[in-house]
C-alpha atoms as a PDB file:
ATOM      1  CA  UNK A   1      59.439  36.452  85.039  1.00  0.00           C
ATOM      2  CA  UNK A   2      60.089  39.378  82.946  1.00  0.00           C
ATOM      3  CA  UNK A   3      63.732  39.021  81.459  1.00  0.00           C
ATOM      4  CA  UNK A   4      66.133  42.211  81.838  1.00  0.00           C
ATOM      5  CA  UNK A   5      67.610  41.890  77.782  1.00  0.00           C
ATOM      6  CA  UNK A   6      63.717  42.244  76.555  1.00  0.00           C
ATOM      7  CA  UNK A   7      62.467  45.340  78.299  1.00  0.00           C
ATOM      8  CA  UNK A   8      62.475  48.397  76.340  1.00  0.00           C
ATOM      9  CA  UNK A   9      61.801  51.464  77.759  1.00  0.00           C
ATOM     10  CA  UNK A  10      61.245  55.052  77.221  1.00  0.00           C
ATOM     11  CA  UNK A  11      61.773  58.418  79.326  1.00  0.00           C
ATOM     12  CA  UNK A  12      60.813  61.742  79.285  1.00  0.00           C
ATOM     13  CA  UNK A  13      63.388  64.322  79.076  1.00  0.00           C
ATOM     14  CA  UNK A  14      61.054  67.280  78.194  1.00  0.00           C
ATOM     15  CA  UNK A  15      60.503  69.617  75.142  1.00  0.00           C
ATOM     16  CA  UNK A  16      58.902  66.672  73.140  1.00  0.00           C
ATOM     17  CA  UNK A  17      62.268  64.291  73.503  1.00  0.00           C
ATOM     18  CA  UNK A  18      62.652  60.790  74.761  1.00  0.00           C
ATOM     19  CA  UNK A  19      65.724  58.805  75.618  1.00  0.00           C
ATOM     20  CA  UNK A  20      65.418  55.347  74.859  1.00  0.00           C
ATOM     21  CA  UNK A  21      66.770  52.891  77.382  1.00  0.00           C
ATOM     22  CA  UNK A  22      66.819  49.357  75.926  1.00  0.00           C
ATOM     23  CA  UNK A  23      68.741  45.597  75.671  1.00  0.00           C
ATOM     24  CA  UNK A  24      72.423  45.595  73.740  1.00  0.00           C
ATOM     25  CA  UNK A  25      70.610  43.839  70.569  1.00  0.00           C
ATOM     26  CA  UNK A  26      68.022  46.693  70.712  1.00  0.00           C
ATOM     27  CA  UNK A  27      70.528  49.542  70.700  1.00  0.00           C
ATOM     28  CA  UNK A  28      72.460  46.859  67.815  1.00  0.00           C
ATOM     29  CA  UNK A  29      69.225  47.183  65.764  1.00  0.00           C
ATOM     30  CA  UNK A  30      69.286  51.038  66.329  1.00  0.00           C
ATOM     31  CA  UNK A  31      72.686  51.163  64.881  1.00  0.00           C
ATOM     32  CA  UNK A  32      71.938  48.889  61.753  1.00  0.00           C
ATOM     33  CA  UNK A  33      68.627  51.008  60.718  1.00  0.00           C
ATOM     34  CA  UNK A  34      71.432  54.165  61.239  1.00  0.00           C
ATOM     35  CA  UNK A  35      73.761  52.955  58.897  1.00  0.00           C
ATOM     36  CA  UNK A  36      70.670  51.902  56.556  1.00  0.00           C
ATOM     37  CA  UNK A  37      68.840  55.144  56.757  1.00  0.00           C
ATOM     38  CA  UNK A  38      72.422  56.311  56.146  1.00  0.00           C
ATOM     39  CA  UNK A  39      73.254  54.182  53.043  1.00  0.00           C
ATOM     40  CA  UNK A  40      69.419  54.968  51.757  1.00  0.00           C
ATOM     41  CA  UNK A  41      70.144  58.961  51.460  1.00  0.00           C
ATOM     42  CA  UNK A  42      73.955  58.624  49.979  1.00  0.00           C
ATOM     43  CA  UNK A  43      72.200  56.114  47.205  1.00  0.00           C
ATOM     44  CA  UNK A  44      68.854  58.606  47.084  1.00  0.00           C
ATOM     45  CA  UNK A  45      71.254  61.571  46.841  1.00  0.00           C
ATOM     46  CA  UNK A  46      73.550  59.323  44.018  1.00  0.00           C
ATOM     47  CA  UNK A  47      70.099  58.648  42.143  1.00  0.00           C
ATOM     48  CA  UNK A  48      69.243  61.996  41.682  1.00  0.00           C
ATOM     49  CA  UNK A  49      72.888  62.800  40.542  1.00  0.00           C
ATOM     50  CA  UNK A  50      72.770  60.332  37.964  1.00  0.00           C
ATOM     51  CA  UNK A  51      69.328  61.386  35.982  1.00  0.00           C
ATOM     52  CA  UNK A  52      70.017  65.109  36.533  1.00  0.00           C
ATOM     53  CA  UNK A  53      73.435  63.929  34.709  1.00  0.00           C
ATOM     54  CA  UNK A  54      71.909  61.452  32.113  1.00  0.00           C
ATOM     55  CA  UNK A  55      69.662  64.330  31.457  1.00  0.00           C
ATOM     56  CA  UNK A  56      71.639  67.456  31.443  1.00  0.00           C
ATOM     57  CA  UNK A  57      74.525  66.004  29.740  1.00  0.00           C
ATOM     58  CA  UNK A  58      72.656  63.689  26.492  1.00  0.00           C
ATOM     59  CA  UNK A  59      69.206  65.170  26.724  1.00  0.00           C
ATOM     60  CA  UNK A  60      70.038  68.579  26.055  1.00  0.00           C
ATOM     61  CA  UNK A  61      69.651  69.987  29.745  1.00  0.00           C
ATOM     62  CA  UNK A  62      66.653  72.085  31.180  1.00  0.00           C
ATOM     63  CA  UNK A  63      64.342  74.750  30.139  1.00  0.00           C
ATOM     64  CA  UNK A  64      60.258  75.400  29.747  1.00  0.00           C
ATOM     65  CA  UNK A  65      60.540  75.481  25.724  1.00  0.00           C
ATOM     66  CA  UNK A  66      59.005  72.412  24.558  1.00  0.00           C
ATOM     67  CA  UNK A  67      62.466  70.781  23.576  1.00  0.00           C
ATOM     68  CA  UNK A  68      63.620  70.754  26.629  1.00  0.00           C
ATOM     69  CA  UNK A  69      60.481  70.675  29.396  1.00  0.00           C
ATOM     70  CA  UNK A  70      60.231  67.015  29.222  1.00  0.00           C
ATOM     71  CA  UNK A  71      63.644  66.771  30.940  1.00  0.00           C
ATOM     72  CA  UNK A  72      61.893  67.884  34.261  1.00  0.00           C
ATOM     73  CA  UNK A  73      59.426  64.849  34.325  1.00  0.00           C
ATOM     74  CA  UNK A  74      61.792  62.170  35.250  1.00  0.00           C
ATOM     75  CA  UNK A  75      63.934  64.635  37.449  1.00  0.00           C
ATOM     76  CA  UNK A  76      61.261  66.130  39.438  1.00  0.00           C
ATOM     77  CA  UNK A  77      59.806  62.468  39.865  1.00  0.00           C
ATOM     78  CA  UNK A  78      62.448  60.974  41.026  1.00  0.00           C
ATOM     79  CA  UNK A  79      63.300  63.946  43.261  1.00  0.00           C
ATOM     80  CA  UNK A  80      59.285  63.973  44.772  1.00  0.00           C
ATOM     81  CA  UNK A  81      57.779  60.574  44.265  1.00  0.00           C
ATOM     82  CA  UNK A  82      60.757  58.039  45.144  1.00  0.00           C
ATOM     83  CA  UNK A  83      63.386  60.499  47.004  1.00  0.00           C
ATOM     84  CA  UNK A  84      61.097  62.599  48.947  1.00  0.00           C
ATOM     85  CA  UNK A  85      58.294  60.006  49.122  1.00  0.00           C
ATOM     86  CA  UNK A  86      61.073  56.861  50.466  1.00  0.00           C
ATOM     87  CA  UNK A  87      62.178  59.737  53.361  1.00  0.00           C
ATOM     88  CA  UNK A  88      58.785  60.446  54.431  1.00  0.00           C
ATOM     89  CA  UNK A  89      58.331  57.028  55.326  1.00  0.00           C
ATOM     90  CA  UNK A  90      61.345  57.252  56.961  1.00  0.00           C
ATOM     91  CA  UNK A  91      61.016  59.941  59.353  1.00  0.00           C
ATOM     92  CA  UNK A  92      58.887  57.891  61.573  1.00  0.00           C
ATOM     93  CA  UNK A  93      61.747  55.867  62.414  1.00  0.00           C
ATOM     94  CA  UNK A  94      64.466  57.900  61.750  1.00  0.00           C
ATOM     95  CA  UNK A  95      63.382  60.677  64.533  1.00  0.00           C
ATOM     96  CA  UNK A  96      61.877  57.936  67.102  1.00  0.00           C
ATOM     97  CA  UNK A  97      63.271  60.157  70.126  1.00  0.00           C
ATOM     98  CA  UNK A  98      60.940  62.946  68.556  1.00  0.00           C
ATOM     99  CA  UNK A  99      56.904  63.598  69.905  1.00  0.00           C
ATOM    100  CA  UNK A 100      54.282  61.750  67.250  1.00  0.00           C
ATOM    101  CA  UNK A 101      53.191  65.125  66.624  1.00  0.00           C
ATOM    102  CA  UNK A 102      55.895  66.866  65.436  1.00  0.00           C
ATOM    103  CA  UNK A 103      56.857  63.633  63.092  1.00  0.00           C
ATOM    104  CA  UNK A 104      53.366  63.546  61.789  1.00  0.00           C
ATOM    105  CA  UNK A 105      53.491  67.113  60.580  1.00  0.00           C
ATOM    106  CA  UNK A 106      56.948  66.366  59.017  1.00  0.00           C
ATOM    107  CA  UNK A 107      55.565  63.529  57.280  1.00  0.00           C
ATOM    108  CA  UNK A 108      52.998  65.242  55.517  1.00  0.00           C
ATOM    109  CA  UNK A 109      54.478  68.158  55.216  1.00  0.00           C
ATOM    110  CA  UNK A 110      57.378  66.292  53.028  1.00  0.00           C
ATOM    111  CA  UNK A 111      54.515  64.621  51.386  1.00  0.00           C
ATOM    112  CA  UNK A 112      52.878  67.954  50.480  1.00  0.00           C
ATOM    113  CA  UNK A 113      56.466  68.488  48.351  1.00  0.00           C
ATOM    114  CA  UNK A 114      56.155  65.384  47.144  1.00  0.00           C
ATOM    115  CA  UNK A 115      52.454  66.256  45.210  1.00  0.00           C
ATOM    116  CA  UNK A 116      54.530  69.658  43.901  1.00  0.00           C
ATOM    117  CA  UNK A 117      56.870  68.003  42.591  1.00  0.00           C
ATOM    118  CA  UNK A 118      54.687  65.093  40.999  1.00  0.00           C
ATOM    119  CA  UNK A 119      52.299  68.000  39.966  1.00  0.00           C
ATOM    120  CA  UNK A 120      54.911  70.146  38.220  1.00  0.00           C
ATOM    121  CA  UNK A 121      56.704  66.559  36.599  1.00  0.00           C
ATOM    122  CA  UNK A 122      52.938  65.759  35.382  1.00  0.00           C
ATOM    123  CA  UNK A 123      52.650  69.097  33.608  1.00  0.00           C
ATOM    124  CA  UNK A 124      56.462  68.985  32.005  1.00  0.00           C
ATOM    125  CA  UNK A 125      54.901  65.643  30.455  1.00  0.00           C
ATOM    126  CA  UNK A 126      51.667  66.535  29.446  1.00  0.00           C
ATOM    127  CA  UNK A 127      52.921  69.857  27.772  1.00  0.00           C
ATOM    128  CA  UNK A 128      56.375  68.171  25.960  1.00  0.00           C
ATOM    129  CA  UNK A 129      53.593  66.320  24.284  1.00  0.00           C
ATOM    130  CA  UNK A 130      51.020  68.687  23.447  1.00  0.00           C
ATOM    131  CA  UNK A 131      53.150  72.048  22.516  1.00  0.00           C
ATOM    132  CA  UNK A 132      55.264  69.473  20.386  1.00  0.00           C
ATOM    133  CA  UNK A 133      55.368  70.389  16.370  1.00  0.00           C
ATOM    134  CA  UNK A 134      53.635  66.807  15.799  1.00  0.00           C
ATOM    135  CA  UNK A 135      51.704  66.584  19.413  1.00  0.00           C
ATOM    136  CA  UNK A 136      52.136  62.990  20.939  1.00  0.00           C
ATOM    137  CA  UNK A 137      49.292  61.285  22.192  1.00  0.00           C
ATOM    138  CA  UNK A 138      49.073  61.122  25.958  1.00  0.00           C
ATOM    139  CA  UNK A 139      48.491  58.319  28.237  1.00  0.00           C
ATOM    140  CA  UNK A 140      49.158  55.374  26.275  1.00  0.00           C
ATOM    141  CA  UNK A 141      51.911  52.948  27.752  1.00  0.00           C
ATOM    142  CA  UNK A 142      51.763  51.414  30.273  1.00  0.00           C
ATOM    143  CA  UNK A 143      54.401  53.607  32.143  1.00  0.00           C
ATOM    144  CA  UNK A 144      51.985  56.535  32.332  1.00  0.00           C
ATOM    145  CA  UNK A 145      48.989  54.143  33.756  1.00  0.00           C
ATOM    146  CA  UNK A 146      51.071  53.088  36.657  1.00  0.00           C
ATOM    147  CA  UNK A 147      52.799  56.660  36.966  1.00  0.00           C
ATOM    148  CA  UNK A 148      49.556  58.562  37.184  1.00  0.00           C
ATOM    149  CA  UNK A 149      47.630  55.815  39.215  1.00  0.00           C
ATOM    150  CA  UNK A 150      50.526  56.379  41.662  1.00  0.00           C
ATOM    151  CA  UNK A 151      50.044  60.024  41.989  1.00  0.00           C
ATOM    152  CA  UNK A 152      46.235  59.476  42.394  1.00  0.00           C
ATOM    153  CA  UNK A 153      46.541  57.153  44.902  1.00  0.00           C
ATOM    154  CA  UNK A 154      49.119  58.477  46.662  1.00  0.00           C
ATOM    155  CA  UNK A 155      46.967  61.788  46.634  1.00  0.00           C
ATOM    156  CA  UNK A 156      44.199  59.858  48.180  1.00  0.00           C
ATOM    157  CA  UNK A 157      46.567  58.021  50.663  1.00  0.00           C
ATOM    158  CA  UNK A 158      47.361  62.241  52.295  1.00  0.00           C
ATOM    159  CA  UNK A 159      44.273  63.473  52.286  1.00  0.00           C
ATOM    160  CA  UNK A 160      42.702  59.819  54.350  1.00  0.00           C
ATOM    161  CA  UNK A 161      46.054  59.966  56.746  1.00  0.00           C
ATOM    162  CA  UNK A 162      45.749  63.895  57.385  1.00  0.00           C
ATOM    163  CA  UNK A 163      41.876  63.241  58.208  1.00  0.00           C
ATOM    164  CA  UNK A 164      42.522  60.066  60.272  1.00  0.00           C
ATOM    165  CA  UNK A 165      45.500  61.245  61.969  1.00  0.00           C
ATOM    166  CA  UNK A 166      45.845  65.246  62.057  1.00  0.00           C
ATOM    167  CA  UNK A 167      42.743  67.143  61.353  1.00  0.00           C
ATOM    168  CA  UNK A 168      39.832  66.276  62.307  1.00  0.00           C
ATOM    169  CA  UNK A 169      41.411  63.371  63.453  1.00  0.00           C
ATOM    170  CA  UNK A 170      39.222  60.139  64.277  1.00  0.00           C
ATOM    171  CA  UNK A 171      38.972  58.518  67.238  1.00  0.00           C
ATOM    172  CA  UNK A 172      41.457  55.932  69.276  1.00  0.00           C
ATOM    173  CA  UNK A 173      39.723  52.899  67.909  1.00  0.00           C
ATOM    174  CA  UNK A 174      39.014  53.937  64.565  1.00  0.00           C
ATOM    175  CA  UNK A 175      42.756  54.990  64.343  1.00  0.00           C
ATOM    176  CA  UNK A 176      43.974  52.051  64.922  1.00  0.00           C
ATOM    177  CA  UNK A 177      41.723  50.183  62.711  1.00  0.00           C
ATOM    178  CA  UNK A 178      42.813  52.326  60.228  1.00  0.00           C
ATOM    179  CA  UNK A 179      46.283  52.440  60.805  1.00  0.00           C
ATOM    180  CA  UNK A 180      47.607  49.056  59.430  1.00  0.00           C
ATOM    181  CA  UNK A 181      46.101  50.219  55.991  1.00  0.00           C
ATOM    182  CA  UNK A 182      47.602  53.208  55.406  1.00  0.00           C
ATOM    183  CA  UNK A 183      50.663  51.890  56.203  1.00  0.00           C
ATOM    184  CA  UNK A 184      49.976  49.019  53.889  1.00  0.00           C
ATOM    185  CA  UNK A 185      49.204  51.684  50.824  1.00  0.00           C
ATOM    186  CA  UNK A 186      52.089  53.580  51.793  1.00  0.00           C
ATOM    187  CA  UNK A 187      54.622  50.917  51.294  1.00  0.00           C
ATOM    188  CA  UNK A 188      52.252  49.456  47.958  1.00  0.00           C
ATOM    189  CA  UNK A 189      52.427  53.092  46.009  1.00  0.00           C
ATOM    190  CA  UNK A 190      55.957  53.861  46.652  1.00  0.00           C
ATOM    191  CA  UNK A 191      56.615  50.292  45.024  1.00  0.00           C
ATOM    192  CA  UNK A 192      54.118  51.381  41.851  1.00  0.00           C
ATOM    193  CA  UNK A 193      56.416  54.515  41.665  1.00  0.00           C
ATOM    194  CA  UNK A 194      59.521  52.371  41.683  1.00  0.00           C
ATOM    195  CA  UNK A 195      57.791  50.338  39.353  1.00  0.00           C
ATOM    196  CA  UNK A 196      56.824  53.189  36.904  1.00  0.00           C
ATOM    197  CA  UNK A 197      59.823  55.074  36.770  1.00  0.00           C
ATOM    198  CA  UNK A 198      61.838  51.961  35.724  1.00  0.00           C
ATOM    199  CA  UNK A 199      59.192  51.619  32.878  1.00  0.00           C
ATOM    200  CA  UNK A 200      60.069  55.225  32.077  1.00  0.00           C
ATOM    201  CA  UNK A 201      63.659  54.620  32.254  1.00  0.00           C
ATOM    202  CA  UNK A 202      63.241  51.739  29.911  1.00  0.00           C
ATOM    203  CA  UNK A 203      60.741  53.593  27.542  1.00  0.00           C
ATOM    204  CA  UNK A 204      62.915  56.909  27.605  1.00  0.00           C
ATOM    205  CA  UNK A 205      66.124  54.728  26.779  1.00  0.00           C
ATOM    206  CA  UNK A 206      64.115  53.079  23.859  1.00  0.00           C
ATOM    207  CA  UNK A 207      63.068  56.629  22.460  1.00  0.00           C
ATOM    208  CA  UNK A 208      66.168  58.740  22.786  1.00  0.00           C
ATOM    209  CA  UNK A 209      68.853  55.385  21.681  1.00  0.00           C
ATOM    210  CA  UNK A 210      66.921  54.369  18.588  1.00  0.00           C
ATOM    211  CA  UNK A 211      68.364  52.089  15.254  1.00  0.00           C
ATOM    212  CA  UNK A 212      69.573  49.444  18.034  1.00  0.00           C
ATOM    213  CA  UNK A 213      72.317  51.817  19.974  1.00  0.00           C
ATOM    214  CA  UNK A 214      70.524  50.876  23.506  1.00  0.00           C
ATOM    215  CA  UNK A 215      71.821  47.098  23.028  1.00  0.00           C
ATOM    216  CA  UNK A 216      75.841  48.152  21.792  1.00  0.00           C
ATOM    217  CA  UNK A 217      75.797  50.116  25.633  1.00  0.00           C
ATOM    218  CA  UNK A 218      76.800  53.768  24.677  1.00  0.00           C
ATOM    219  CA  UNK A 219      77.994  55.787  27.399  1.00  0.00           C
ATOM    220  CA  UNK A 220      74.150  57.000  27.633  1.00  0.00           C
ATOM    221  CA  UNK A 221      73.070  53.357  28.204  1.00  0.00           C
ATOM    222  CA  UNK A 222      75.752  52.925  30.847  1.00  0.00           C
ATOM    223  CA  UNK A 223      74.532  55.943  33.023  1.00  0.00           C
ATOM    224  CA  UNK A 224      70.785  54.830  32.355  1.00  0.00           C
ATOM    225  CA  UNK A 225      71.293  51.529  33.451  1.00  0.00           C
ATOM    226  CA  UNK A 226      73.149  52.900  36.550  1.00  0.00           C
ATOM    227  CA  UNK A 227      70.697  55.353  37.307  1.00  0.00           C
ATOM    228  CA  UNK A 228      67.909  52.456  37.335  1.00  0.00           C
ATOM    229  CA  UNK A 229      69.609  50.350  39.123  1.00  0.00           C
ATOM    230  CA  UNK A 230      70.173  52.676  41.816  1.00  0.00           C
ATOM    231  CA  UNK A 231      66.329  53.823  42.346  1.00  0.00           C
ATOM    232  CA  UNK A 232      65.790  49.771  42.697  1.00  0.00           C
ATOM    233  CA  UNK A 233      68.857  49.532  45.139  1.00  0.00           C
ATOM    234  CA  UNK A 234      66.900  52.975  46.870  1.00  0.00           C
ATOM    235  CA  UNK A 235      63.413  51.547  46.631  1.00  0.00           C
ATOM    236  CA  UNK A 236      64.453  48.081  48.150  1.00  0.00           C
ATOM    237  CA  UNK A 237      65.843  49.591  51.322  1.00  0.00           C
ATOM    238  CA  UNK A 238      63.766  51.994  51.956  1.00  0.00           C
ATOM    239  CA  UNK A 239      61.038  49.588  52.252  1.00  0.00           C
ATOM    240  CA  UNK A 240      63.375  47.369  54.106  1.00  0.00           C
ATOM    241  CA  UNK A 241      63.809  49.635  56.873  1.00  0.00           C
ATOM    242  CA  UNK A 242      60.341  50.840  57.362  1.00  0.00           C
ATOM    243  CA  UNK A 243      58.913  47.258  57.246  1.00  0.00           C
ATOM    244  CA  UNK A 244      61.355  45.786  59.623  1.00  0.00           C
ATOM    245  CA  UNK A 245      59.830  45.186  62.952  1.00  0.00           C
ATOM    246  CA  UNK A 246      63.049  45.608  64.687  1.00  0.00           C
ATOM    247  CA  UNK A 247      63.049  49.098  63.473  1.00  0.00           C
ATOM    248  CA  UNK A 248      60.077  50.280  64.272  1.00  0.00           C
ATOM    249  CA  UNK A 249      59.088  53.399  66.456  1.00  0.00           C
ATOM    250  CA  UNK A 250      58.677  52.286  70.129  1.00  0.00           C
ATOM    251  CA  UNK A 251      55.153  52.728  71.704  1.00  0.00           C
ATOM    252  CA  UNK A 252      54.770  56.474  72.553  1.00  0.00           C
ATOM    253  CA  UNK A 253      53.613  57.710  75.891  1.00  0.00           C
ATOM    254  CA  UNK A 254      51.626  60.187  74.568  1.00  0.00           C
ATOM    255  CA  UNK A 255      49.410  60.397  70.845  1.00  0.00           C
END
């Protein structure tokens, strides 16, 4: 006997929409993952803030000469591969009432900024160090191993879900073999980029607070240590809310 407070049900209201009809603690669970998704883009948006600040206000602010193009890397990473890359996760849950379709070609169409912005961050890095006075070897700590073994993988991780899932496009049963994977990769990179950009944070603070100044807490150490702490606080929900089972996307009616 099927009980009334576990059926969960969706219906069609045309131009790609869908009103969900479901128990009270479904519609509760809605409202949590709204007030999550919520919290997730005033911390995101907070984040972003606080290393445009860190770095505009101590680091000597932006430009392309080469004393000031490093200053992009962290910014535009945080911006594409956490930011960006945490809300494209997202938007399969956040716009549930919305056709697959449409959502998938959000998705990687925010991923698609994403690689800009990663691509653009790679090249403020790569060029602060070689168009330096004394050039600075590249790829040598471990934060740049995990950073660009992100961005590889997470390269790799569009172009298999835009061939599984948009064009070409496999079939049913390949699909959904393939499915729990690249959701598994998709929640595994965005915690390397987590990872690597608090090794950057930690490196950067290391470089620009030398003589011991990072462990007296100057007002520089303050806002880095609030800026890192609020890409973990990000990072954390976001995968939170889009590993949740109580959150997830019901089963659509159409592919």
């Amino acid at each position: 006997m099927l009980n009334h407070k576990n059926i969960f049900r969706i219906k069609k209201m045309g131009k790609g929409k869908y009103e969900e009809i479901g128990s009270l603690s479904e519609r509760r669970s809605l409202a949590f993952f709204t007030l999550g998704l919520i919290a997730a883009q005033v911390i995101g948006i907070i984040m972003i803030i606080l290393v445009g600040s860190w770095l505009g206000n101590y680091r000597g602010g932006y430009g392309w000469d080469v004393s000031k193009v490093f200053n992009y890397h962290p910014l535009f990473m945080t911006i594409g591969m956490i930011f960006l890359y945490g809300d494209a996760m997202l938007v399969y849950r956040a716009f549930r009432q919305t056709t697959k379709l449409y959502v998938k070609i959000l998705h990687g169409i925010i991923q698609v900024a994403v690689f800009v912005f990663a691509a653009v961050a790679l090249k403020a890095a790569f060029d602060s160090h070689n168009k330096a006075p004394k050039p600075i070897p590249n790829m040598y700590s471990l934060h740049s191993w995990v950073g660009l073994a992100a961005v590889i993988l997470f390269g790799m991780q569009w172009v298999c879900g835009f061939v599984s899932f948009l064009f070409p496009k496999l079939s049913d049963g390949l699909r959904r073999m393939y499915l729990p994977h690249h959701k598994f990769w998709g929640v595994a990179i965005f915690g390397l980029c987590v990872a690597a950009a608090l090794m950057g944070i930690t490196e950067k603070a290391f470089f620009s607070l030398p003589n011991g100044q990072y462990s007296t807490l100057p007002g520089e150490g303050v806002l880095i240590n609030f800026f890192g702490s609020f890409v973990v606080i990000f990072g954390v929900l976001v995968i939170y809310l889009v590993t949740k089972t109580d959150f997830a996307r019901p089963a659509d009616p159409i592919n």
